[in-house]
N, C-alpha and C. Protein backbone atom coordinates (compact mmCIF):
# COMPACT_ATOMS: atom_id res chain seq x y z
N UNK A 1 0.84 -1.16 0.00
CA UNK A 1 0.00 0.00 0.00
C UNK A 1 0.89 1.24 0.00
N UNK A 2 0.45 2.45 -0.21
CA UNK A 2 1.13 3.54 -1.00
C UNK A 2 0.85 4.35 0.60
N UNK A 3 1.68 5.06 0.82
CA UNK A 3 1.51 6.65 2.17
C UNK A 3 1.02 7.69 1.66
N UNK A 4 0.03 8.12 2.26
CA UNK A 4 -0.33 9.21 1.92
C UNK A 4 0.35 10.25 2.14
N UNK A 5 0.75 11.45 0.96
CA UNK A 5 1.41 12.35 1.49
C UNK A 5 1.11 13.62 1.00
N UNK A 6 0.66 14.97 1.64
CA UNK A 6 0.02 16.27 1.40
C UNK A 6 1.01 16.75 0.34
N UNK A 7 0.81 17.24 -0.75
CA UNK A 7 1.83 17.54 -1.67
C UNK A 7 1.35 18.92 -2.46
N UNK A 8 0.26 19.32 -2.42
CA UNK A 8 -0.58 20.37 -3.24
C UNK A 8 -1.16 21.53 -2.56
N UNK A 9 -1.46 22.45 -3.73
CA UNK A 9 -2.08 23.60 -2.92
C UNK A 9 -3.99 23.08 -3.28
N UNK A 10 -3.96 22.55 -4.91
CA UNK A 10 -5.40 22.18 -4.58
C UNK A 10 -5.62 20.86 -3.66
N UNK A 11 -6.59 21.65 -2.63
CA UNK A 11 -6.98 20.54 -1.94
C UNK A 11 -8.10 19.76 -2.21
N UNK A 12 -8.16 19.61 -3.45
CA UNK A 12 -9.63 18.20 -3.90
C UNK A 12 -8.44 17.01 -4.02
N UNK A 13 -9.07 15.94 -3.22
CA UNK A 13 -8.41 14.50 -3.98
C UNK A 13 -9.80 13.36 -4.43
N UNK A 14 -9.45 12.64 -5.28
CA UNK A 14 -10.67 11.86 -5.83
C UNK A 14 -10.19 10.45 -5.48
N UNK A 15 -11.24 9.52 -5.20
CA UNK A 15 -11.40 8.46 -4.31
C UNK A 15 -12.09 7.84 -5.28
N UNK A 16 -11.30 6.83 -6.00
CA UNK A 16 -11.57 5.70 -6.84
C UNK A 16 -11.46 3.95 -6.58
N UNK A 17 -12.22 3.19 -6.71
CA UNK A 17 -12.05 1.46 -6.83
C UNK A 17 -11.46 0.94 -7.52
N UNK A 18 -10.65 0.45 -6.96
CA UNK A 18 -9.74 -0.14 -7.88
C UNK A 18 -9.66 -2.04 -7.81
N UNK A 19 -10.13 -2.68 -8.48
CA UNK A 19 -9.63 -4.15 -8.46
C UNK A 19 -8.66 -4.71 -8.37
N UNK A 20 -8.58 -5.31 -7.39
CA UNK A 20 -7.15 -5.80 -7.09
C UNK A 20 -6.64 -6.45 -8.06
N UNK A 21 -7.27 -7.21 -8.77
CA UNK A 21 -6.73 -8.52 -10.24
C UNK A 21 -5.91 -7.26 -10.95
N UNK A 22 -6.56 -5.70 -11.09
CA UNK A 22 -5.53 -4.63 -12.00
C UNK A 22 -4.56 -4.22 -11.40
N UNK A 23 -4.12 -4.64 -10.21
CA UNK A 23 -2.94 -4.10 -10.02
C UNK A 23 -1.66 -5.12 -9.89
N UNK A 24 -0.70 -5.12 -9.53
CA UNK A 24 0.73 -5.63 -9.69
C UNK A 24 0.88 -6.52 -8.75
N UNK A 25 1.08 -7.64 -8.72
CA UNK A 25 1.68 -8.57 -8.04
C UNK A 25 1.87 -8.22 -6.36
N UNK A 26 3.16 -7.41 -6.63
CA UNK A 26 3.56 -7.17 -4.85
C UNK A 26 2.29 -6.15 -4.11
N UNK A 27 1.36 -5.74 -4.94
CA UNK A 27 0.44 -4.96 -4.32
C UNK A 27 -0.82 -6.42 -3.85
N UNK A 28 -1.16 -6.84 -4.75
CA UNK A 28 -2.28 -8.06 -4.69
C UNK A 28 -1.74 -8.43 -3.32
N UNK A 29 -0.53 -9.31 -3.44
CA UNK A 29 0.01 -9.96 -2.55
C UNK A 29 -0.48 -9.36 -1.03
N UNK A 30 -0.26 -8.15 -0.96
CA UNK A 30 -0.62 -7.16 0.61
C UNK A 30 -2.38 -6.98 0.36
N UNK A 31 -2.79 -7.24 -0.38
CA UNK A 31 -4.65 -7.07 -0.44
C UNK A 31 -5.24 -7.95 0.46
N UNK A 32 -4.35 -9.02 1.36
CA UNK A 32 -4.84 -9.96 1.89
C UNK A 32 -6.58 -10.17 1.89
N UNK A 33 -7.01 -10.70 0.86
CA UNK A 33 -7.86 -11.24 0.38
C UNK A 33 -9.17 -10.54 -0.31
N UNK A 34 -8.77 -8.97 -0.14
CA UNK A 34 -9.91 -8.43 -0.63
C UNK A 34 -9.63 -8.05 -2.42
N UNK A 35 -10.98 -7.79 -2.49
CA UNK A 35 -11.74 -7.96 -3.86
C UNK A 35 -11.55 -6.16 -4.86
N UNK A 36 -11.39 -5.79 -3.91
CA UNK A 36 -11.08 -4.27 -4.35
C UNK A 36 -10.28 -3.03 -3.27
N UNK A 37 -9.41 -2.53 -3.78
CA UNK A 37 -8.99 -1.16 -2.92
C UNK A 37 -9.30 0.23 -3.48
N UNK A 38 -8.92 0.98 -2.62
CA UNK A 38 -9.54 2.51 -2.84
C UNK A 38 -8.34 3.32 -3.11
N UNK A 39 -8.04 3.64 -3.95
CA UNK A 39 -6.70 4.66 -4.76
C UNK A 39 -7.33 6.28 -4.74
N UNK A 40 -6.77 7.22 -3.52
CA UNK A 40 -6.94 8.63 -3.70
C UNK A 40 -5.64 8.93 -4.49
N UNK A 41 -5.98 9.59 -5.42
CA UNK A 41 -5.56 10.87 -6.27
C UNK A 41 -5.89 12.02 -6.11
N UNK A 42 -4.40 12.80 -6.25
CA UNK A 42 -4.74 14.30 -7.06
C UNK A 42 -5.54 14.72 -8.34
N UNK A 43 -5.43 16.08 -8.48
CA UNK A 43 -5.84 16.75 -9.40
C UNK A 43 -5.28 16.18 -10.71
N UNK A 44 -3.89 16.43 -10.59
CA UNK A 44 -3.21 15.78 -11.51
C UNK A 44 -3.20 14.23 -11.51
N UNK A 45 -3.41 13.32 -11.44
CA UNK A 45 -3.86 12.28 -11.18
C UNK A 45 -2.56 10.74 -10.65
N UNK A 46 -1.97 11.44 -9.87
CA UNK A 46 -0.93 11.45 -9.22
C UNK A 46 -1.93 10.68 -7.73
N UNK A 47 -1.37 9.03 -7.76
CA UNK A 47 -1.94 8.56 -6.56
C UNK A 47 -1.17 8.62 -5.24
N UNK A 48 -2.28 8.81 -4.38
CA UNK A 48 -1.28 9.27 -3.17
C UNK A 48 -1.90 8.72 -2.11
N UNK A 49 -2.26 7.46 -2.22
CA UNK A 49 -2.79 6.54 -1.31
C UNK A 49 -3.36 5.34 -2.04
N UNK A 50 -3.46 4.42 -1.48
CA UNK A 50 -3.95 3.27 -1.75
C UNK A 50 -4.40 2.63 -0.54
N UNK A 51 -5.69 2.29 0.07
CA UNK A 51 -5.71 1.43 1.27
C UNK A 51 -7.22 0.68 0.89
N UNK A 52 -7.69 -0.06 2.11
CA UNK A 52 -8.74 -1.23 2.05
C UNK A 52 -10.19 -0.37 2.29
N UNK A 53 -10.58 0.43 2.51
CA UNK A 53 -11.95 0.63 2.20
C UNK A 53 -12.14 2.10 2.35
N UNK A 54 -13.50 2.46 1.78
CA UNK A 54 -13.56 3.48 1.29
C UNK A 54 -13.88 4.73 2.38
N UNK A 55 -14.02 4.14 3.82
CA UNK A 55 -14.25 5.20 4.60
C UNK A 55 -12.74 5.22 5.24
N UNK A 56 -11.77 4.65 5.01
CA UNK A 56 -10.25 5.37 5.68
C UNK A 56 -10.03 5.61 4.15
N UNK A 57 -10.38 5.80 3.20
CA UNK A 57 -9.70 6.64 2.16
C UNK A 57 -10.39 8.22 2.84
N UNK A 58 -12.11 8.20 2.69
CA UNK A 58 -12.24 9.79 2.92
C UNK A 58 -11.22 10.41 4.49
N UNK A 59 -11.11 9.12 5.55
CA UNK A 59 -10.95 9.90 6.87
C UNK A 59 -8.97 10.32 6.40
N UNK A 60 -8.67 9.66 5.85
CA UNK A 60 -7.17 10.00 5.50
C UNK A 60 -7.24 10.80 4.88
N UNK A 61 -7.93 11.52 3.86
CA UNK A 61 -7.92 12.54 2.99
C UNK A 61 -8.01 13.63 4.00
N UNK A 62 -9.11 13.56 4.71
CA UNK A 62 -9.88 14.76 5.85
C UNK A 62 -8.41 14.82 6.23
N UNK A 63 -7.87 13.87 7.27
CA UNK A 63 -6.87 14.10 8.38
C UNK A 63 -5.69 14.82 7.88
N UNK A 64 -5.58 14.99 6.04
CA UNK A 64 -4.19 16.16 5.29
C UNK A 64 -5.37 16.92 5.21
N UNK A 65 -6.30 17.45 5.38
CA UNK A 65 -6.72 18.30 4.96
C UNK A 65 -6.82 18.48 3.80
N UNK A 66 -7.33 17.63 3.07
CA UNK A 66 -7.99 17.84 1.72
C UNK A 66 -9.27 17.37 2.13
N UNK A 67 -10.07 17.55 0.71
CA UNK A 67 -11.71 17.65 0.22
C UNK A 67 -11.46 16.23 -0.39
N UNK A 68 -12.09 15.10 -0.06
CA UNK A 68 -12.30 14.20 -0.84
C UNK A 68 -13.45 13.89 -2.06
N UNK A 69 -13.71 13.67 -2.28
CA UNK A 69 -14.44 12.90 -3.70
C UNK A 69 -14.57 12.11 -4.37
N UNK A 70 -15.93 11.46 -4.37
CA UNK A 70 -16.06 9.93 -4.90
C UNK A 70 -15.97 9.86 -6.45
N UNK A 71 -15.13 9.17 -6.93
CA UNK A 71 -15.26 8.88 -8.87
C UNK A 71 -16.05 7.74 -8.98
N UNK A 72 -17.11 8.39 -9.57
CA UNK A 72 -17.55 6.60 -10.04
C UNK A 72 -17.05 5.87 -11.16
């Protein structure tokens, strides 16, 4: 999984699903058994988190002080 780290002046980040089968090996491997993770991005679409469900993606976003946002 990826650290989140405050890097911007815009503070929107967008909160997307991601399937684990699309991502890389050494990432699957740490999914311990789930079916999907939640990838926040920047503006620029620069990911700056990756974790297991979608309410510690918004509370990690809140806790840098950004605006989160759901992509469907």
């Amino acid at each position: 999984m990826h650290e989140f780290e405050a890097q911007q002046n815009d503070r929107t980040v967008y909160v997307k699903t991601i399937a684990v089968t699309d991502l890389p090996r050494e990432v699957r491997d740490q999914a311990e058994g789930l079916e999907q993770l939640y990838a926040v991005h920047d503006a620029q679409g620069q990911q700056l988190a990756l974790v297991g469900n979608r309410k510690l993606a918004f509370q990690l976003a809140r806790q840098h002080d950004y605006a989160p946002v759901l992509v469907h």
